[in-house]
C-alpha atoms as a PDB file:
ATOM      1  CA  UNK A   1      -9.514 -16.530  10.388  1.00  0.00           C
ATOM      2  CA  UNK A   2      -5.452 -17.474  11.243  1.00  0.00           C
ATOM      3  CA  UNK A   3      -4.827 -19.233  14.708  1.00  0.00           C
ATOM      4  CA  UNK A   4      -5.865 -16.417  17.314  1.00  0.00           C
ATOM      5  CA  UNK A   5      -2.410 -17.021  18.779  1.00  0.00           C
ATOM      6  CA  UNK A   6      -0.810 -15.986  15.022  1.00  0.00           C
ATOM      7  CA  UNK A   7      -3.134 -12.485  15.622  1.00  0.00           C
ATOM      8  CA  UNK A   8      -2.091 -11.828  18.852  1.00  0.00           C
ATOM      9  CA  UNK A   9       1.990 -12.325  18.047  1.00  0.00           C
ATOM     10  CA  UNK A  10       0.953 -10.160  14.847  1.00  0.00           C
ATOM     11  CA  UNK A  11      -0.313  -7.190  17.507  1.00  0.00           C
ATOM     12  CA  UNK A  12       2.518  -7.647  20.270  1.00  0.00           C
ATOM     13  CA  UNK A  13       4.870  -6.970  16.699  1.00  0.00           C
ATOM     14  CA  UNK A  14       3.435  -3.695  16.471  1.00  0.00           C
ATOM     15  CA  UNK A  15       3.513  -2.157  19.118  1.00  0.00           C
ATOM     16  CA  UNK A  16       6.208  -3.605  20.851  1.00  0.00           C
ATOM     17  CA  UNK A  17       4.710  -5.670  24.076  1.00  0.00           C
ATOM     18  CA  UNK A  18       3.094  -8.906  24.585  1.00  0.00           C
ATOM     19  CA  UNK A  19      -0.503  -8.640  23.610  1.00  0.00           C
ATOM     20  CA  UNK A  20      -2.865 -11.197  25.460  1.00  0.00           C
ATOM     21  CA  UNK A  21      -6.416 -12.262  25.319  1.00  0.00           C
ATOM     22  CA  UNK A  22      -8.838 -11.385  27.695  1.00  0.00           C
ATOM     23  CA  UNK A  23     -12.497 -11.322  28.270  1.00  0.00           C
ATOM     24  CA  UNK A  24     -12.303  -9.263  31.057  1.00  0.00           C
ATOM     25  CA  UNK A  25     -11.355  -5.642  30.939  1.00  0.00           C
ATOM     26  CA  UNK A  26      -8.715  -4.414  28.107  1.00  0.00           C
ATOM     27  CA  UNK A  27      -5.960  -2.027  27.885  1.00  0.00           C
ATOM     28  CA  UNK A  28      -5.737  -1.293  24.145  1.00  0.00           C
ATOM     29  CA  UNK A  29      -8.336  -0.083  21.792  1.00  0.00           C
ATOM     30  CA  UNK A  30      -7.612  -0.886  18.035  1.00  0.00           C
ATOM     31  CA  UNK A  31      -7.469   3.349  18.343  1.00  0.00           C
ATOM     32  CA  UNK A  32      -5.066   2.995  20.567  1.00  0.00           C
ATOM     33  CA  UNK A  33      -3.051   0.523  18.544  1.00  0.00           C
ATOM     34  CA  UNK A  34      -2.910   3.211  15.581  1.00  0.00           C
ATOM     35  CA  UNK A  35      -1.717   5.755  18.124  1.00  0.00           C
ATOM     36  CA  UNK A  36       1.215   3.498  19.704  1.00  0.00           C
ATOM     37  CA  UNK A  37       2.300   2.463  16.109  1.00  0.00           C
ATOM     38  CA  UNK A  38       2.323   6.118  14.584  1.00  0.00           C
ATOM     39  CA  UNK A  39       3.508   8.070  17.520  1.00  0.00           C
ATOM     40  CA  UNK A  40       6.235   5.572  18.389  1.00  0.00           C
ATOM     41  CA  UNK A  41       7.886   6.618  14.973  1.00  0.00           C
ATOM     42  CA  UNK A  42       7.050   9.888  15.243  1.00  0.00           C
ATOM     43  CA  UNK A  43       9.049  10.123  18.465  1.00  0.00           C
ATOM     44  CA  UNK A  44      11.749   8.147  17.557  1.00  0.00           C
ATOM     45  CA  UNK A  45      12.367  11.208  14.743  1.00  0.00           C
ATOM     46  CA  UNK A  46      12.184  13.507  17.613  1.00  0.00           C
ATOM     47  CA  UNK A  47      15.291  11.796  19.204  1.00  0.00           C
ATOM     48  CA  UNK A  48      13.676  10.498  21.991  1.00  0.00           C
ATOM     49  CA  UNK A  49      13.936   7.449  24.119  1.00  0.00           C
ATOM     50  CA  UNK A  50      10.459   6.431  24.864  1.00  0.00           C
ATOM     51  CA  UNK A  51       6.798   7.147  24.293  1.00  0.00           C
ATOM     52  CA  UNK A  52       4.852   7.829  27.469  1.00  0.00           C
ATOM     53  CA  UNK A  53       1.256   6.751  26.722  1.00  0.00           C
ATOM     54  CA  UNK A  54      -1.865   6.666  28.702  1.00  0.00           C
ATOM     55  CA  UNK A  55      -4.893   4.556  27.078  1.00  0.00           C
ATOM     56  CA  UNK A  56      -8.399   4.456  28.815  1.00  0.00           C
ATOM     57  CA  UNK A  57      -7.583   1.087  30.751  1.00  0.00           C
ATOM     58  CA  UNK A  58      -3.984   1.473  32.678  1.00  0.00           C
ATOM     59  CA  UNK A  59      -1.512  -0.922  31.550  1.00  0.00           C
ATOM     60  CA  UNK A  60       1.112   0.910  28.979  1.00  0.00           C
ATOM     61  CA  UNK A  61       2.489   3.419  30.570  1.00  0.00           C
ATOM     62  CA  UNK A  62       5.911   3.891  29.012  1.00  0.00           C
ATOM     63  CA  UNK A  63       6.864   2.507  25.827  1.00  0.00           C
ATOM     64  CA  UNK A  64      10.780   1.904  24.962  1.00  0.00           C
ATOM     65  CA  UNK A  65      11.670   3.583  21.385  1.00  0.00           C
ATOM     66  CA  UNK A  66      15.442   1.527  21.643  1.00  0.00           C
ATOM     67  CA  UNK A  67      15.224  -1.418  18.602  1.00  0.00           C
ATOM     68  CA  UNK A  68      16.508  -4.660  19.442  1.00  0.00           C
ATOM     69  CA  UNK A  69      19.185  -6.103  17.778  1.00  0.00           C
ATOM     70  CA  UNK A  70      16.848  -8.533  16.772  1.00  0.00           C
ATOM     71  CA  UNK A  71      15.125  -6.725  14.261  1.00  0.00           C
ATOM     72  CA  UNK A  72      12.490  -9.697  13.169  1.00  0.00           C
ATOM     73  CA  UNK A  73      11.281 -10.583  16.905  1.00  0.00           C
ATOM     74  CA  UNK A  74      12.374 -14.369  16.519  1.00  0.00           C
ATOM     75  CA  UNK A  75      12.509 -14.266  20.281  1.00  0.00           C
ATOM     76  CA  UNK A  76      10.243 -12.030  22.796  1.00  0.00           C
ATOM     77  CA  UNK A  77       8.454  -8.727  21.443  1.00  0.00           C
ATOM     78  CA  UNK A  78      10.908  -5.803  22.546  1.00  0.00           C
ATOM     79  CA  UNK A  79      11.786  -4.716  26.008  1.00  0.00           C
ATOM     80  CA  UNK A  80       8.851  -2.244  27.477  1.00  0.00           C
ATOM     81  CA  UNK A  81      10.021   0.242  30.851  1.00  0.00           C
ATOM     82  CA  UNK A  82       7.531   0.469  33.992  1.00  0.00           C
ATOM     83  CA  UNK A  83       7.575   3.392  35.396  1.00  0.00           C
ATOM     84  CA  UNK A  84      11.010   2.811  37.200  1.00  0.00           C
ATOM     85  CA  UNK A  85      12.406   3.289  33.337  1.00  0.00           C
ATOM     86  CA  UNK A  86      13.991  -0.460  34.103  1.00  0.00           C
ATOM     87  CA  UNK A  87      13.615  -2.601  31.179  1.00  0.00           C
ATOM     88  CA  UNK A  88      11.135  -5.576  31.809  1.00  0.00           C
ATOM     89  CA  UNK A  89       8.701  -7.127  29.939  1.00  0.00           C
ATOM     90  CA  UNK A  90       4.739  -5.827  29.744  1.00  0.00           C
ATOM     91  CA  UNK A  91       1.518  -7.423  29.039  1.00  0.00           C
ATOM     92  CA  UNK A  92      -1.194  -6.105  27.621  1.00  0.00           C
ATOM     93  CA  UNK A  93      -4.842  -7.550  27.241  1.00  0.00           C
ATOM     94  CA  UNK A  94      -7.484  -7.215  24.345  1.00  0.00           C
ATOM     95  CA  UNK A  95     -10.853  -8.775  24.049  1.00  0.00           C
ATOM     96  CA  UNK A  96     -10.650 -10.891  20.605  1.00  0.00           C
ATOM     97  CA  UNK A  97     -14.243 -10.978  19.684  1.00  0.00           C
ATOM     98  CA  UNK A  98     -14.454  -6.963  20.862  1.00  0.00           C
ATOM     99  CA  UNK A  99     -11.247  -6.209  19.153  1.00  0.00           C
ATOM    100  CA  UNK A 100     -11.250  -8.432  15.262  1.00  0.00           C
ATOM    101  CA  UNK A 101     -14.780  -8.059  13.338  1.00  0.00           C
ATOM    102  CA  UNK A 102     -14.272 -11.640  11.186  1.00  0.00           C
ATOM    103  CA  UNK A 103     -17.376 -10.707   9.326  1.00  0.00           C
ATOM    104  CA  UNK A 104     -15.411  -8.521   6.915  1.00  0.00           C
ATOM    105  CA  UNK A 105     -12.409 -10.481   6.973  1.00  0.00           C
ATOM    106  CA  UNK A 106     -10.971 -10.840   3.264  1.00  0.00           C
ATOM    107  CA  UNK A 107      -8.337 -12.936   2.068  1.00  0.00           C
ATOM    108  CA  UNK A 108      -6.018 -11.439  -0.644  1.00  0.00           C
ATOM    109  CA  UNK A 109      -3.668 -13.699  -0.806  1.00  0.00           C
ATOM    110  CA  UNK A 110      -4.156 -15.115  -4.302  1.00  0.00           C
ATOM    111  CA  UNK A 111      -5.657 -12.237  -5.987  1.00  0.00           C
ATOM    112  CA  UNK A 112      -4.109  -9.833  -8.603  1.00  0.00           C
ATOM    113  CA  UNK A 113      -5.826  -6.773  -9.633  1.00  0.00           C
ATOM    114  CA  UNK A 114      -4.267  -6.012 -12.559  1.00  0.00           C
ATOM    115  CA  UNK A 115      -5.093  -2.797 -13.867  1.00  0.00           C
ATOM    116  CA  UNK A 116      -8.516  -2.809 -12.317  1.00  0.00           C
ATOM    117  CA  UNK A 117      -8.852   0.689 -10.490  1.00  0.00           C
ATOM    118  CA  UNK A 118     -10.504   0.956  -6.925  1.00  0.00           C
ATOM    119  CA  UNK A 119     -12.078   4.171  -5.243  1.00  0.00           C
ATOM    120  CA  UNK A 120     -12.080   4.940  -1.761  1.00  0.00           C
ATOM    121  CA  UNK A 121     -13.054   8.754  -0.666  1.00  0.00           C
ATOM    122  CA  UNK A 122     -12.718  10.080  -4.382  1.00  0.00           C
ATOM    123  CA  UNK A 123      -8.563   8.251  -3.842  1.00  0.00           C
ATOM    124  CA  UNK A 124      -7.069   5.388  -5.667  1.00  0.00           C
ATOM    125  CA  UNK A 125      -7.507   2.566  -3.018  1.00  0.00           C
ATOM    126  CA  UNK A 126      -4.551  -0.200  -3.749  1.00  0.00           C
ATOM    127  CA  UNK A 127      -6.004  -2.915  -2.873  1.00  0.00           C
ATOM    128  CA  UNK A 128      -3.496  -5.255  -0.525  1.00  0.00           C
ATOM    129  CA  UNK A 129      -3.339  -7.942  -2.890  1.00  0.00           C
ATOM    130  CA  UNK A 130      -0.742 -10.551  -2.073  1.00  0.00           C
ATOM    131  CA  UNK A 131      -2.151 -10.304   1.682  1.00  0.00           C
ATOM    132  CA  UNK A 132      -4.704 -11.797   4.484  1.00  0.00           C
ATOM    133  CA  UNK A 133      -6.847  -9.267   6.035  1.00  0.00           C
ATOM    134  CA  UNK A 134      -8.506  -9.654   9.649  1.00  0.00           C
ATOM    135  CA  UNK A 135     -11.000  -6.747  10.175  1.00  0.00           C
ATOM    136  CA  UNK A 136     -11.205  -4.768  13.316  1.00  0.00           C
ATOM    137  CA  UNK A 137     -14.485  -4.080  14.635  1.00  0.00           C
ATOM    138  CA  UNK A 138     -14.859  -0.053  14.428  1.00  0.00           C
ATOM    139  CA  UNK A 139     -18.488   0.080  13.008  1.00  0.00           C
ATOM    140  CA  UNK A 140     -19.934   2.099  15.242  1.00  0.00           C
ATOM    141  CA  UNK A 141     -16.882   2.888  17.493  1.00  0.00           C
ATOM    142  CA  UNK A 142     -16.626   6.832  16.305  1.00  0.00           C
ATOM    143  CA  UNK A 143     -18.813   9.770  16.829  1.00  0.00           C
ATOM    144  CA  UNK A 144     -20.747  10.930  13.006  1.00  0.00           C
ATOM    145  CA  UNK A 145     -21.853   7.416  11.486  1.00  0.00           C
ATOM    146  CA  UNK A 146     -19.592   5.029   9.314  1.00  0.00           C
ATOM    147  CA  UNK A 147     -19.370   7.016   6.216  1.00  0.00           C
ATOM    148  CA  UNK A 148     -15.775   7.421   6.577  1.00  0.00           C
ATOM    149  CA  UNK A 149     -15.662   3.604   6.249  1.00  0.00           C
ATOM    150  CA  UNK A 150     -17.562   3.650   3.335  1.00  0.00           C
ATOM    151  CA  UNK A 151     -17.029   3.672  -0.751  1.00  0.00           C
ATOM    152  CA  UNK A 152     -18.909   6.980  -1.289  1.00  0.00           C
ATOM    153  CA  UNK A 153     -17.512  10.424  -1.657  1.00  0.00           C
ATOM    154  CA  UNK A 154     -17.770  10.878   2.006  1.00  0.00           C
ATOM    155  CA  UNK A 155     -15.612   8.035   2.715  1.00  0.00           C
ATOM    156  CA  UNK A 156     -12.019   8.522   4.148  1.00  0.00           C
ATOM    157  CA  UNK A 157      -9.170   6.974   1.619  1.00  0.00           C
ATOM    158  CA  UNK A 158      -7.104   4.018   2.479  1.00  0.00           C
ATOM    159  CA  UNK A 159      -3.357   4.134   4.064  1.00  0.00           C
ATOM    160  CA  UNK A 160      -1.203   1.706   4.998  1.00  0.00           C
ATOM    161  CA  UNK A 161       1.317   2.397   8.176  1.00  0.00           C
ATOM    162  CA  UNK A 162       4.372   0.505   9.121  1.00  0.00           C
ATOM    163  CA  UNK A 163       6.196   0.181  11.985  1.00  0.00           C
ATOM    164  CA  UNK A 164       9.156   1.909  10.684  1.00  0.00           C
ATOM    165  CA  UNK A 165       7.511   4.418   8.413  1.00  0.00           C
ATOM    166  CA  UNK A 166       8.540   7.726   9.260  1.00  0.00           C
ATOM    167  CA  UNK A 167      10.760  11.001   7.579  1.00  0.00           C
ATOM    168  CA  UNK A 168      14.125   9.937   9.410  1.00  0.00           C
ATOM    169  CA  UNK A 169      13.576   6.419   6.841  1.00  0.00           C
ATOM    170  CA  UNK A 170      13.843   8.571   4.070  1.00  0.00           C
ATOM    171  CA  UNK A 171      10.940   9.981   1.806  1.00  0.00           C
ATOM    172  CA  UNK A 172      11.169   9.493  -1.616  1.00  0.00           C
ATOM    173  CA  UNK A 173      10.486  12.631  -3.779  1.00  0.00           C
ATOM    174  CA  UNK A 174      10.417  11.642  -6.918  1.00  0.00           C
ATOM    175  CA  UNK A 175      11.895   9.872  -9.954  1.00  0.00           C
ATOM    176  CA  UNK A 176      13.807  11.208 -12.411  1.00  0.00           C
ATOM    177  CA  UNK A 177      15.631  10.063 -15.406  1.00  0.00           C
ATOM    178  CA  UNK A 178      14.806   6.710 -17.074  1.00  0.00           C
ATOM    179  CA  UNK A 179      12.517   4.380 -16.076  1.00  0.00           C
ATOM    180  CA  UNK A 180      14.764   1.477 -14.422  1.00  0.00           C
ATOM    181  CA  UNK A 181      16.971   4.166 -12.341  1.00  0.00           C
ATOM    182  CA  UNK A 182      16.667   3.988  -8.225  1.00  0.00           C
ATOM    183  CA  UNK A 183      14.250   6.878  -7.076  1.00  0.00           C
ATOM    184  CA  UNK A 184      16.208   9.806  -5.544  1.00  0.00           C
ATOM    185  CA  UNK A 185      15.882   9.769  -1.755  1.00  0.00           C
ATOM    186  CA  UNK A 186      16.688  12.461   1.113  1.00  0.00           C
ATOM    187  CA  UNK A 187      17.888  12.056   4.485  1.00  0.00           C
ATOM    188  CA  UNK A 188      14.511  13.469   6.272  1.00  0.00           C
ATOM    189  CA  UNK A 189      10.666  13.664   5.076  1.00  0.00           C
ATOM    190  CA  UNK A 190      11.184  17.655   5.741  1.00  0.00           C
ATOM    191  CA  UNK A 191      11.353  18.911   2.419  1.00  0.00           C
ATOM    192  CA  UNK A 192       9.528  16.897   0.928  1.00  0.00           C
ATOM    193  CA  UNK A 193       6.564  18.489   1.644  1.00  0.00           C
ATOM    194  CA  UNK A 194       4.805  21.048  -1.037  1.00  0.00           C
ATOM    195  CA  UNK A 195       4.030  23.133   1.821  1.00  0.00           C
ATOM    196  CA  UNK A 196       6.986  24.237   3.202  1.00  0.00           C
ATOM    197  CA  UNK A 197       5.776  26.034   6.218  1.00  0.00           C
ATOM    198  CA  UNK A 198       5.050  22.610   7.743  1.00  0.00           C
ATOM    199  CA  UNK A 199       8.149  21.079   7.609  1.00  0.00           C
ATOM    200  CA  UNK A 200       7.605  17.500   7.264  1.00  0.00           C
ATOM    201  CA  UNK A 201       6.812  17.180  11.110  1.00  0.00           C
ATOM    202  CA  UNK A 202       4.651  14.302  12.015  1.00  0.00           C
ATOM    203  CA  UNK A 203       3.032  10.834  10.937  1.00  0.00           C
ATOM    204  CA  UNK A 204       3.550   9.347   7.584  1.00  0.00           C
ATOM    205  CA  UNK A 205       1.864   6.504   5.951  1.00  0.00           C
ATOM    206  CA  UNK A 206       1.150   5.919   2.362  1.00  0.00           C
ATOM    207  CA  UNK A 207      -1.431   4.655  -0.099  1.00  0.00           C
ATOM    208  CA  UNK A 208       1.108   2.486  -1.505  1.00  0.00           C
ATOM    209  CA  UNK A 209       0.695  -1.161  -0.075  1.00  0.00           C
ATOM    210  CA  UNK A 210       4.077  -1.763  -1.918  1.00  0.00           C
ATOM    211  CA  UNK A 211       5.451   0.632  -0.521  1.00  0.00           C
ATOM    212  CA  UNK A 212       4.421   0.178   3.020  1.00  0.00           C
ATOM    213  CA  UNK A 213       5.397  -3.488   2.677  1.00  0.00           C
ATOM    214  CA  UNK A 214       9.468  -1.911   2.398  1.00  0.00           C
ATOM    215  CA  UNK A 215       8.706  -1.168   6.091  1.00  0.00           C
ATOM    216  CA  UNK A 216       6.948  -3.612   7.716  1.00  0.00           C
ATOM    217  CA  UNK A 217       7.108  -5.516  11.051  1.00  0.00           C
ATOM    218  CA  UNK A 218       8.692  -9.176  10.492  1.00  0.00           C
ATOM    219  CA  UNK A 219       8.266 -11.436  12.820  1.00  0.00           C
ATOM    220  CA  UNK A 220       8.837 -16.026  13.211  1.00  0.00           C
ATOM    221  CA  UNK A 221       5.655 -17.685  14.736  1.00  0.00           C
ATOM    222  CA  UNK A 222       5.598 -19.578  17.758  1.00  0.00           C
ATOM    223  CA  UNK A 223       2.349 -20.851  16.903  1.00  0.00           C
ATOM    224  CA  UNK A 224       3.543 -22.711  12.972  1.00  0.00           C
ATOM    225  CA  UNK A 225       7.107 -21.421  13.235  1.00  0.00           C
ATOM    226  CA  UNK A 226       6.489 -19.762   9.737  1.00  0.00           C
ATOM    227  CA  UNK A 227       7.703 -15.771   9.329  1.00  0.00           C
ATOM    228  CA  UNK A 228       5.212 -13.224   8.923  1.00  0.00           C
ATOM    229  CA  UNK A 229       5.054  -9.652   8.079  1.00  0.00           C
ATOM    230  CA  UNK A 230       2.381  -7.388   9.558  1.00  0.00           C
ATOM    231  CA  UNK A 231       1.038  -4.027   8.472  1.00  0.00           C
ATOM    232  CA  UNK A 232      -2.059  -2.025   9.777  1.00  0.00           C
ATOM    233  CA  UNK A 233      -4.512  -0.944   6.817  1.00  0.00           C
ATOM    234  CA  UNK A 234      -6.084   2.334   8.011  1.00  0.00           C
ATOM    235  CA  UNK A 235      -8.509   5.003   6.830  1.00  0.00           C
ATOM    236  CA  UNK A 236      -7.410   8.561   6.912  1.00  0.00           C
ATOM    237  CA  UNK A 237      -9.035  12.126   7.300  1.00  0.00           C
ATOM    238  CA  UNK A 238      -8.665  13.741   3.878  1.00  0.00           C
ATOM    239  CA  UNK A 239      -8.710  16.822   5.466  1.00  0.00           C
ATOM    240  CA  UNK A 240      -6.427  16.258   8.277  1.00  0.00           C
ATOM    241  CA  UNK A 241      -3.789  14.242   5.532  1.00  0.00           C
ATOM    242  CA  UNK A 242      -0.528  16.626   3.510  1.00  0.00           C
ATOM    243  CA  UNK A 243       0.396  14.954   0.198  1.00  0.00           C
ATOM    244  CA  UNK A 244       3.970  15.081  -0.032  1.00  0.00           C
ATOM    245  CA  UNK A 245       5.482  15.963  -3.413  1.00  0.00           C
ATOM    246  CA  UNK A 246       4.869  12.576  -4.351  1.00  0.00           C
ATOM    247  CA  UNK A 247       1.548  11.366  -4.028  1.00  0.00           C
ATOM    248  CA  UNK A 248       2.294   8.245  -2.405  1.00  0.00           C
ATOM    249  CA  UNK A 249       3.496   9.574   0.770  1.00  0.00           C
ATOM    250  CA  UNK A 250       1.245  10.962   2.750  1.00  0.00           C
ATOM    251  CA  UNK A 251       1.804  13.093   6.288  1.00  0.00           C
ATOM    252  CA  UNK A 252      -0.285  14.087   8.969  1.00  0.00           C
ATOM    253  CA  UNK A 253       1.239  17.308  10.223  1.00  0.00           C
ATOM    254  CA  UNK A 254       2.073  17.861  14.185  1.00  0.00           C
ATOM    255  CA  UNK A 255       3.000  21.246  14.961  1.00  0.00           C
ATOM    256  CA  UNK A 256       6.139  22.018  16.261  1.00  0.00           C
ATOM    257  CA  UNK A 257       5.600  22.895  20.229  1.00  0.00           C
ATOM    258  CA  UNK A 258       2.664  20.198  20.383  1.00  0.00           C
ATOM    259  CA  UNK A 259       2.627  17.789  23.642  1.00  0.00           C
ATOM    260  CA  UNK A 260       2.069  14.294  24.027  1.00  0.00           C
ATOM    261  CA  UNK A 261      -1.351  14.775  24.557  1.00  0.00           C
ATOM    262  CA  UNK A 262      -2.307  17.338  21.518  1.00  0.00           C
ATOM    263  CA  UNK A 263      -0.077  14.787  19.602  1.00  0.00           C
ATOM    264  CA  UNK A 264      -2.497  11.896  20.484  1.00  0.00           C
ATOM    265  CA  UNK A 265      -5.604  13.631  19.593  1.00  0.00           C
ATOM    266  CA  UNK A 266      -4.149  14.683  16.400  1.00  0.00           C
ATOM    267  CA  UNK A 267      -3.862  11.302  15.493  1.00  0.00           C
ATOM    268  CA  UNK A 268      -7.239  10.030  16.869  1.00  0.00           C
ATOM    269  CA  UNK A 269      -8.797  12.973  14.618  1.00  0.00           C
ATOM    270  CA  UNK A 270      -7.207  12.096  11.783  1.00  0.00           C
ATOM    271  CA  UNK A 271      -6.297   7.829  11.293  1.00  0.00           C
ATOM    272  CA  UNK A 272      -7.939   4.970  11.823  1.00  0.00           C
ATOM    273  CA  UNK A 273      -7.426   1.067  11.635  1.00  0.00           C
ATOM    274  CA  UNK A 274      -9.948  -1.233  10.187  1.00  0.00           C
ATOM    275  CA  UNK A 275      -7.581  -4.036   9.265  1.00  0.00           C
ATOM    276  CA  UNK A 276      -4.654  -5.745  10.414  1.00  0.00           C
ATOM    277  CA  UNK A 277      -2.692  -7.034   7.334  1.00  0.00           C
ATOM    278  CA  UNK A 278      -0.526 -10.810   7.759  1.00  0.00           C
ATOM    279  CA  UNK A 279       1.891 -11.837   4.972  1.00  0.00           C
ATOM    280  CA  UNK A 280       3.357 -15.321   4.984  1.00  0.00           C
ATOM    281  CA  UNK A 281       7.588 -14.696   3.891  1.00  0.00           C
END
């Protein structure tokens, strides 16, 4: 497993604080992780300036949706607002042996699958080859068993979400004309939808690790002074997940008129995390 410092830079990357070790109480969940990350983009689309967020455990209240101008964190993780909406920096605190499961850690750095096809939940799983995986202990952490974790029919397929994944980034649709032409993009994820009635409103990931990688979290080490990228590898509810009209992009639909709240609970029902994904540049 990397330096525990190099996982906890990795996390504060994500979500946009300083994430500490504790073995004391916590504020984040790795639920709550996959709820900062996905809703922060989500309301960024919406046009607004911060995500108000209230885990179990007090200690992220408000979360700033302005970027830095330093876009690959070579300094502090971004600015956070208290509740007097002044910018000033936040800690959070995780247990590390609670939060990382390095049981089912898996190193896929070196490997290459080729043309070797993987099933997860009756979906293509791309493997993240090219990458080093630290689990996150979830076995046992929802309500109905671990079959969504599994390989079997029952299990949920694999996504992969990025910080900056969302329809405002631009969704591709499709490719058309010769092979070695740039796909055709659009402005907003909103039409890209077969379903038009939803509107492209809500959380995006994708199945595509390659993908995903074009929108990443970068960040420099203070631990080996190396630059990483970071990615969270999720499961997602089949039945709660819109393709788009490409396959690769994947949404999960929040009504218009929802509140913070119902948005939350969308996501809870419908992604998960079970690895956090660390790519030397």
């Amino acid at each position: 497993m990397p330096d525990t410092k190099l996982c906890l830079e990795a996390l504060s990357a994500l979500v946009g604080c300083c994430v500490e070790s504790t073995t004391g109480s916590v504020h984040l969940t790795p639920q709550d992780f996959i709820n900062i990350v996905a809703l922060r983009e989500f309301f960024k689309q919406e046009g607004l300036k911060q995500l108000e967020y209230q885990p179990e455990n007090p200690g992220l209240e408000s979360l700033s949706l302005q970027e830095l101008d330093d876009k690959d964190m070579y300094n502090s993780p971004p600015a956070l607002t208290g509740e007097s909406a002044v910018n000033s920096k936040v800690t959070v605190k995780i247990n590390l042996e609670d939060f990382f499961h390095p049981e089912y850690n898996y190193d896929f750095t070196n490997i290459k699958d080729g043309e070797t096809k993987f099933m997860r939940g009756n979906e293509r799983y791309y493997r993240p080859c090219g990458w080093n995986r630290l689990a996150i202990r979830v076995i046992k952490k929802y309500d109905g068993g671990d079959d969504w974790l599994g390989t079997g029919s029952d299990a949920w397929p694999v996504s992969y979400h990025g910080s900056n994944m969302d329809g405002s980034s631009g969704v591709i649709l499709g490719h058309q004309g010769n092979p070695g032409d740039e796909p055709q993009f659009l402005e907003a994820g909103a039409a890209s939808l077969i379903n038009e009635n939803t509107r492209g409103r809500g959380v995006y990931s994708t199945p595509d690790i390659k993908m995903a990688e074009k929108y990443c979290k970068t960040f420099r080490s203070k631990v080996d002074g190396k630059r990483y990228k970071v990615l969270l590898q999720n499961r997602i509810n089949p039945e709660k997940r819109t393709k788009c009209q490409r396959d690769d992009v994947w949404l999960v639909y929040i009504p218009d008129g929802t509140n913070d709240i119902q948005s939350k609970v969308i996501v809870q029902d419908s992604i998960r995390p079970y690895g956090l994904l660390l790519k030397q540049l």
